[in-house]
PDB file of N, CA and C in Angstrom:
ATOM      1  N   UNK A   1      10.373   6.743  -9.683  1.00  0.00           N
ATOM      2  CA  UNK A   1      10.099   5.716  -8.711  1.00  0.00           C
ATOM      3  C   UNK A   1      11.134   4.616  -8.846  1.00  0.00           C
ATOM      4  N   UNK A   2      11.926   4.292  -7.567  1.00  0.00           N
ATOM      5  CA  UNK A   2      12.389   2.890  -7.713  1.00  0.00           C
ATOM      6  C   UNK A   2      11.997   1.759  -8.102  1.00  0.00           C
ATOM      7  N   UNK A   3      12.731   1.337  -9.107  1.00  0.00           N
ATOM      8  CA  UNK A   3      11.910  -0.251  -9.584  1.00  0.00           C
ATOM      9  C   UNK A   3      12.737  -1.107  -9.641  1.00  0.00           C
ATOM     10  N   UNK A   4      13.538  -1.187  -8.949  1.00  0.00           N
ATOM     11  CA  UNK A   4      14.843  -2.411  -8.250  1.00  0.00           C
ATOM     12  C   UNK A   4      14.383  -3.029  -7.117  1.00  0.00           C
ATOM     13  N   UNK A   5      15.057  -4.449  -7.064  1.00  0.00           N
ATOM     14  CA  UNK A   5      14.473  -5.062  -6.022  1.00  0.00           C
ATOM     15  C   UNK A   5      15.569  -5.064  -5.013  1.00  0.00           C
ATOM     16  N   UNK A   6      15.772  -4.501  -3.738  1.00  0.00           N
ATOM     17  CA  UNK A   6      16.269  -4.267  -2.660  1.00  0.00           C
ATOM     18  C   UNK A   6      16.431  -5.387  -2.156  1.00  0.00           C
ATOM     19  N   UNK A   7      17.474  -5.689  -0.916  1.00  0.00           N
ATOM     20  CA  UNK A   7      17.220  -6.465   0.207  1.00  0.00           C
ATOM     21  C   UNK A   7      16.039  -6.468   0.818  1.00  0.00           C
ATOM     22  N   UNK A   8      15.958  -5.501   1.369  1.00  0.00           N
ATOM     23  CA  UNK A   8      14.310  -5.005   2.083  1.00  0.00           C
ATOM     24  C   UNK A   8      13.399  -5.474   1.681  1.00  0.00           C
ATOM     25  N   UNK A   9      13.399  -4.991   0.577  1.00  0.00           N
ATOM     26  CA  UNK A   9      11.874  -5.221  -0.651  1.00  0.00           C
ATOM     27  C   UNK A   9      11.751  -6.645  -0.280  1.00  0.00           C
ATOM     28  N   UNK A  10      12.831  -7.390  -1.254  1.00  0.00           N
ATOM     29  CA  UNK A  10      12.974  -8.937  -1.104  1.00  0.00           C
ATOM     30  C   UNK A  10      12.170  -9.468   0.213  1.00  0.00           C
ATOM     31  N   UNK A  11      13.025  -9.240   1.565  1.00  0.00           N
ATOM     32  CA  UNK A  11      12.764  -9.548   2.519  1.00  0.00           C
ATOM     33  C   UNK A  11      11.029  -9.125   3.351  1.00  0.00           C
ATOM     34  N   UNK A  12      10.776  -8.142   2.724  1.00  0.00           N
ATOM     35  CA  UNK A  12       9.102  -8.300   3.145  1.00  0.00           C
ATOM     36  C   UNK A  12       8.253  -8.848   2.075  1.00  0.00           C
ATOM     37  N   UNK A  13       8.741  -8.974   1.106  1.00  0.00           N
ATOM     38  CA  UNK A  13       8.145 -10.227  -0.144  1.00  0.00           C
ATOM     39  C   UNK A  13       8.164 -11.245   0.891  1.00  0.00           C
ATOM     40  N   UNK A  14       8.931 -12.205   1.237  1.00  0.00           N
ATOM     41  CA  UNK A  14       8.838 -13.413   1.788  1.00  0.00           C
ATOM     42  C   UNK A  14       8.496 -13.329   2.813  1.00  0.00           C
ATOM     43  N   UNK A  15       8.155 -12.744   3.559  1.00  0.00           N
ATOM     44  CA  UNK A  15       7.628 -12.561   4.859  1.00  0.00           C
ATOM     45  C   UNK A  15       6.278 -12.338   4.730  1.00  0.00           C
ATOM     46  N   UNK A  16       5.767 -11.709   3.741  1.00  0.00           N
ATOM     47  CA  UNK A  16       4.194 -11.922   3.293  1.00  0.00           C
ATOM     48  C   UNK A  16       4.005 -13.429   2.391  1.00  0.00           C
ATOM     49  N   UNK A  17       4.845 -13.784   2.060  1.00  0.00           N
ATOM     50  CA  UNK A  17       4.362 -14.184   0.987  1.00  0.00           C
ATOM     51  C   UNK A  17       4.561 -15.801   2.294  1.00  0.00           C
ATOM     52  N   UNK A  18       4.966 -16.316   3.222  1.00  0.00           N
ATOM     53  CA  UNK A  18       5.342 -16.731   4.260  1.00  0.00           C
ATOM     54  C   UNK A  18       4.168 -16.868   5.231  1.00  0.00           C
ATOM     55  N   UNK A  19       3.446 -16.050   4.781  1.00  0.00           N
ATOM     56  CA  UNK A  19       2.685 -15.537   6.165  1.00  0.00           C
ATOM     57  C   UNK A  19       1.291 -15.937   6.002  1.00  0.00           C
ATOM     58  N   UNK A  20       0.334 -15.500   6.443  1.00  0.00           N
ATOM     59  CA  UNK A  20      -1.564 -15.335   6.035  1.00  0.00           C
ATOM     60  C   UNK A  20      -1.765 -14.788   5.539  1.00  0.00           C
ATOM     61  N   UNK A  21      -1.219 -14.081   4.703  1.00  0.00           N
ATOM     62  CA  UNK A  21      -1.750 -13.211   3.489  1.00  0.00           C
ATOM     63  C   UNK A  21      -1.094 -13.468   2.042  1.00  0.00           C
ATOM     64  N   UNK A  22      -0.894 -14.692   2.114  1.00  0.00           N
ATOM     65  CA  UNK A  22       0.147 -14.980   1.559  1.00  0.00           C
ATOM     66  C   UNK A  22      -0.836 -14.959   0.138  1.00  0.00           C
ATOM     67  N   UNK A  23      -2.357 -15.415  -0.128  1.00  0.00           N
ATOM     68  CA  UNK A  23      -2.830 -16.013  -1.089  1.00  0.00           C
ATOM     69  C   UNK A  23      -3.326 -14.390  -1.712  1.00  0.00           C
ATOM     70  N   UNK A  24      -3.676 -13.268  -0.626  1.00  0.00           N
ATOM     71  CA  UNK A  24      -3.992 -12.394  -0.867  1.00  0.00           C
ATOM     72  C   UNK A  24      -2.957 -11.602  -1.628  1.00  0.00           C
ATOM     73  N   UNK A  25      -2.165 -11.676  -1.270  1.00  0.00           N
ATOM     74  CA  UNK A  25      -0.337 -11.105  -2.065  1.00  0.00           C
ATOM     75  C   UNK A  25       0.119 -11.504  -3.375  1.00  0.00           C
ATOM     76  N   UNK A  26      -0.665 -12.990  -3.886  1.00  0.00           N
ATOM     77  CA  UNK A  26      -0.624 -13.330  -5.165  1.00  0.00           C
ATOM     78  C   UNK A  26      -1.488 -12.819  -5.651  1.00  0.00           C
ATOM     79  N   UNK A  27      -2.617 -13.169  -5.267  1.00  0.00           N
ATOM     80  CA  UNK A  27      -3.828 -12.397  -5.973  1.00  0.00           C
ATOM     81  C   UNK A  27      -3.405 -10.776  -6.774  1.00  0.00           C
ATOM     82  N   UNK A  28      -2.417 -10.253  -5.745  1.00  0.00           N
ATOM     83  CA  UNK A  28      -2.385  -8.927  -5.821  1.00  0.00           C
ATOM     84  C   UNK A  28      -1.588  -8.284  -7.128  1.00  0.00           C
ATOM     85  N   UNK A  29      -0.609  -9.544  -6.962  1.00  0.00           N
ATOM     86  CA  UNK A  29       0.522  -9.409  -7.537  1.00  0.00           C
ATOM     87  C   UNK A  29       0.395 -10.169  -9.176  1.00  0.00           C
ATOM     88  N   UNK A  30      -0.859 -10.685  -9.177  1.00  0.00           N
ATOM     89  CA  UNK A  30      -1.449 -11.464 -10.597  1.00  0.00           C
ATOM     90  C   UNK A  30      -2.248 -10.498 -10.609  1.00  0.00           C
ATOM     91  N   UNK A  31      -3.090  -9.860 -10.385  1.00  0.00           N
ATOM     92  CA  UNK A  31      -3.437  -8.241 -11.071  1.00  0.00           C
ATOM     93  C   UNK A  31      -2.913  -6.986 -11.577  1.00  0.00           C
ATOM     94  N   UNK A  32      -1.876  -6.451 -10.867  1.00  0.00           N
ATOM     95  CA  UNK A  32      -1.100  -5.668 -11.138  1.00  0.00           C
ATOM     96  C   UNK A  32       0.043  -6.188 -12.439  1.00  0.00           C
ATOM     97  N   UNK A  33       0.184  -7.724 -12.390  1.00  0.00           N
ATOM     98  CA  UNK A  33       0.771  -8.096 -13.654  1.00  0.00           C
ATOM     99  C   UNK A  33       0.179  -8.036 -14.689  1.00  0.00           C
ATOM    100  N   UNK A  34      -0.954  -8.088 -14.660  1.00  0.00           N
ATOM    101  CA  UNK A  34      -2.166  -8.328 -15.362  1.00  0.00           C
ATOM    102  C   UNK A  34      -2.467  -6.620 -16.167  1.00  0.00           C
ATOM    103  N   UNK A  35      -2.017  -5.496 -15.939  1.00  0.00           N
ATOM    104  CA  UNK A  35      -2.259  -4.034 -15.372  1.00  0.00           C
ATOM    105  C   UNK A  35      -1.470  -3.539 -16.092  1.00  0.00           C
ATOM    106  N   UNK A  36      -1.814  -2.272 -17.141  1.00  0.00           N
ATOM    107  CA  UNK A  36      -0.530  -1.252 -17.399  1.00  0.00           C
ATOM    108  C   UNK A  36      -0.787  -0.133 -16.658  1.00  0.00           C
ATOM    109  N   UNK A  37       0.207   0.447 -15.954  1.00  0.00           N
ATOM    110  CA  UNK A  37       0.361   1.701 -15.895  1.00  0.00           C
ATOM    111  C   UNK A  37      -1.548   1.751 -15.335  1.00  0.00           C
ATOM    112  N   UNK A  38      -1.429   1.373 -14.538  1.00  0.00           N
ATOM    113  CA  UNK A  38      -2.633   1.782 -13.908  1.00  0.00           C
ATOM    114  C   UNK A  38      -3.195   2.801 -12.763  1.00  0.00           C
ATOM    115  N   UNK A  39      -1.803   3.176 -12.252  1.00  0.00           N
ATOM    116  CA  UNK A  39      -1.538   4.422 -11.459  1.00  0.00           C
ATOM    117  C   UNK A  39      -0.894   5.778 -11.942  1.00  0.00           C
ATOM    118  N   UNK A  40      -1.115   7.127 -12.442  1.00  0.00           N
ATOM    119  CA  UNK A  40      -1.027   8.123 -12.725  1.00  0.00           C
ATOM    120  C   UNK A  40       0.154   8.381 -11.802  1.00  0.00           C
ATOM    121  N   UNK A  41       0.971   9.343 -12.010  1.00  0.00           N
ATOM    122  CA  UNK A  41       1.703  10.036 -11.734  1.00  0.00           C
ATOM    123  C   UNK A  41       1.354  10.512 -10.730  1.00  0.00           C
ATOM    124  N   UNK A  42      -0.137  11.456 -10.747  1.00  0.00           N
ATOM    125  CA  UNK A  42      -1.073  11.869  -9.467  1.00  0.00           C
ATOM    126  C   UNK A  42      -1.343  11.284  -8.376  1.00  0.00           C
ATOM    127  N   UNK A  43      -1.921   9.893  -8.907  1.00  0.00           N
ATOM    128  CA  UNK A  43      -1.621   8.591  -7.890  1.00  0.00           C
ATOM    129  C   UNK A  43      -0.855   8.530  -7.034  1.00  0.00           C
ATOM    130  N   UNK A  44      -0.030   8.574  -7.966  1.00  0.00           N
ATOM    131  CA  UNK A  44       1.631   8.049  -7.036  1.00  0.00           C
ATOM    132  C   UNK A  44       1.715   9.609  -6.044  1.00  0.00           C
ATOM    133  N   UNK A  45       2.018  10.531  -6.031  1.00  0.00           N
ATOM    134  CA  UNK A  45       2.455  11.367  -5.586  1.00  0.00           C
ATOM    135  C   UNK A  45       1.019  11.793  -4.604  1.00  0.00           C
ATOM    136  N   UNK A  46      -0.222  11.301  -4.490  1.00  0.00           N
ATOM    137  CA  UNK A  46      -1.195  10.992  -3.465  1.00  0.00           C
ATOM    138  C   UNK A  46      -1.165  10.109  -2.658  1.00  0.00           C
ATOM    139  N   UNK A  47      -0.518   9.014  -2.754  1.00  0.00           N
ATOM    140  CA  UNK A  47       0.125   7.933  -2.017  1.00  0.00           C
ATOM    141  C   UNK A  47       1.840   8.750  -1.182  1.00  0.00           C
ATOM    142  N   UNK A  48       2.206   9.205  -1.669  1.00  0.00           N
ATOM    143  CA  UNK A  48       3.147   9.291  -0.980  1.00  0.00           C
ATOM    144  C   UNK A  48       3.202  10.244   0.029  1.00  0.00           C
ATOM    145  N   UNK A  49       2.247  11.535  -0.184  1.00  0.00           N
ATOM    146  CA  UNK A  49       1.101  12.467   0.408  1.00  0.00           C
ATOM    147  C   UNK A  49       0.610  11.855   1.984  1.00  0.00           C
ATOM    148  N   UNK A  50       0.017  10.765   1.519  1.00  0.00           N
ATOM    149  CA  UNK A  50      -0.451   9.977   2.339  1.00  0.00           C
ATOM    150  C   UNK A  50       0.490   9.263   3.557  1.00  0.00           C
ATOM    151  N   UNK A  51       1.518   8.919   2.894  1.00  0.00           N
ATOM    152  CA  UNK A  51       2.345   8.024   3.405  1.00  0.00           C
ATOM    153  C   UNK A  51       3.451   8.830   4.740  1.00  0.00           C
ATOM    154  N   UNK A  52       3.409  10.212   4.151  1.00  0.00           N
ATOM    155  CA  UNK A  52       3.671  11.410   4.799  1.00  0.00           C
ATOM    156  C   UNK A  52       2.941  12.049   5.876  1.00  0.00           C
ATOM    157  N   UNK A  53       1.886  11.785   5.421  1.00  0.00           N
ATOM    158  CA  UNK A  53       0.487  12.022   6.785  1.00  0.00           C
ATOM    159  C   UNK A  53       0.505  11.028   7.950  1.00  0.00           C
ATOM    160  N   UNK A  54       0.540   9.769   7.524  1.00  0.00           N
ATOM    161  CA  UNK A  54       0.904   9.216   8.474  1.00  0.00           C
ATOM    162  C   UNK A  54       2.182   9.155   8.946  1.00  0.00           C
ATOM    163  N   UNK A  55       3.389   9.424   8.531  1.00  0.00           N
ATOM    164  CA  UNK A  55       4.549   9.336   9.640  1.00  0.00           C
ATOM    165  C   UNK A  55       4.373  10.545  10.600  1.00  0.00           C
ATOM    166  N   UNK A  56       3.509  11.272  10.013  1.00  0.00           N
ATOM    167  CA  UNK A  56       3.768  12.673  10.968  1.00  0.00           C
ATOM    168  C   UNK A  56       2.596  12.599  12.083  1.00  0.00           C
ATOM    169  N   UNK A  57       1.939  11.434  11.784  1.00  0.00           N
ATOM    170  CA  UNK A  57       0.940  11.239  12.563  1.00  0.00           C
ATOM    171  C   UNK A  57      -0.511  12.524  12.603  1.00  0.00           C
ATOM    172  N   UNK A  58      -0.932  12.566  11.046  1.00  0.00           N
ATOM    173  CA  UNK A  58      -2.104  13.616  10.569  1.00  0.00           C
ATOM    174  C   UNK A  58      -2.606  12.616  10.152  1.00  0.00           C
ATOM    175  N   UNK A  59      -3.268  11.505  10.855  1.00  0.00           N
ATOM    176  CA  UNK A  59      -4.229  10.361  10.336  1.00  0.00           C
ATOM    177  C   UNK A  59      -5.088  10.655  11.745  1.00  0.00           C
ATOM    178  N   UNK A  60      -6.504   9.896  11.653  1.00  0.00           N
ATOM    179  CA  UNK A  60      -7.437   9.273  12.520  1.00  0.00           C
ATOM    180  C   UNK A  60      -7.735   7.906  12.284  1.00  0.00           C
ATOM    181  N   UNK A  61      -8.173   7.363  12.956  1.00  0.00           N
ATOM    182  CA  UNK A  61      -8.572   5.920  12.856  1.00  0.00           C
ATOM    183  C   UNK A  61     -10.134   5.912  11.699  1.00  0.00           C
ATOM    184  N   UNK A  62     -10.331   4.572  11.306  1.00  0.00           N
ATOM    185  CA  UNK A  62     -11.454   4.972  10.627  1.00  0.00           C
ATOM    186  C   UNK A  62     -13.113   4.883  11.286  1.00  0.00           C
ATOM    187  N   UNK A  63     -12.534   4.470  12.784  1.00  0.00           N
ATOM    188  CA  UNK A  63     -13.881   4.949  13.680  1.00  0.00           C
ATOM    189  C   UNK A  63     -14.077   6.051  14.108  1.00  0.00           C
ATOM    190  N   UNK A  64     -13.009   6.715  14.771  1.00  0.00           N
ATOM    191  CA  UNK A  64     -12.882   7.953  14.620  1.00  0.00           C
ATOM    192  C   UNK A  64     -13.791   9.041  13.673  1.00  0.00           C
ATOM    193  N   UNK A  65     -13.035   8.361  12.399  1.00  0.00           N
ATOM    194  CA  UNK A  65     -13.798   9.167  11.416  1.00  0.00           C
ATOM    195  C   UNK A  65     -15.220   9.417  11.236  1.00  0.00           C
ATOM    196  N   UNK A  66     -15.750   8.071  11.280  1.00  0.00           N
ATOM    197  CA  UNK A  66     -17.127   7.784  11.220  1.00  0.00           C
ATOM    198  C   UNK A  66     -18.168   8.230  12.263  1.00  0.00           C
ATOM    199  N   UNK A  67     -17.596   8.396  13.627  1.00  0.00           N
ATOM    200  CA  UNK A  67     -17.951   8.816  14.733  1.00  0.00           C
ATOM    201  C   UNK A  67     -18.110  10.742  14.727  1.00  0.00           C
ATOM    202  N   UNK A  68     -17.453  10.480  14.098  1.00  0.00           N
ATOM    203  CA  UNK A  68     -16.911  12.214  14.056  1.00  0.00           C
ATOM    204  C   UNK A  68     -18.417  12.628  12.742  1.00  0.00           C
ATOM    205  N   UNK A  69     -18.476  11.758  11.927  1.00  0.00           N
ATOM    206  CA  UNK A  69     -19.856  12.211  10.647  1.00  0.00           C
ATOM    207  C   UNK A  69     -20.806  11.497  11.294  1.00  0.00           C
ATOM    208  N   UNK A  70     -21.239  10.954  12.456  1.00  0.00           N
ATOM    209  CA  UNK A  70     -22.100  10.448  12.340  1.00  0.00           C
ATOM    210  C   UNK A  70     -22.612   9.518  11.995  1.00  0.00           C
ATOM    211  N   UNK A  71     -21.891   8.312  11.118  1.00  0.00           N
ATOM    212  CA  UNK A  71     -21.960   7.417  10.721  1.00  0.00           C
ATOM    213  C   UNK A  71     -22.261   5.926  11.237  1.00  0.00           C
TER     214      UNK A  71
END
């Protein structure tokens, strides 16, 4: 996994951190500091799984979903 900080990276740091979520983004970011290694290998490679599902557009909404069980 990359663990350098990019232009990019940088630049949506401050743009959250800028923004309304800004208090939520510390919060986030004072836990995970707080955190070892709290994501598995498995994790990671389920996230990216994921991240793959959605560009290809193999997601539903989560009403969808719920609609679909009955929920």
């Amino acid at each position: 996994m990359e663990t350098s900080l990019d232009s990019e990276l940088l630049k949506m740091i401050e743009i959250v951190i800028k923004g309304r979520n800004s208090l939520a983004f510390r919060k986030f970011v004072e836990f995970l500091y707080e955190q070892e290694d709290i994501l598995s290998e498995e994790d990671w490679a389920a996230i990216r799984e994921g991240q793959e599902d959605a560009r290809q557009g193999r997601v539903i909404s989560l009403d969808d979903y719920e609609k679909a069980r009955g929920l």
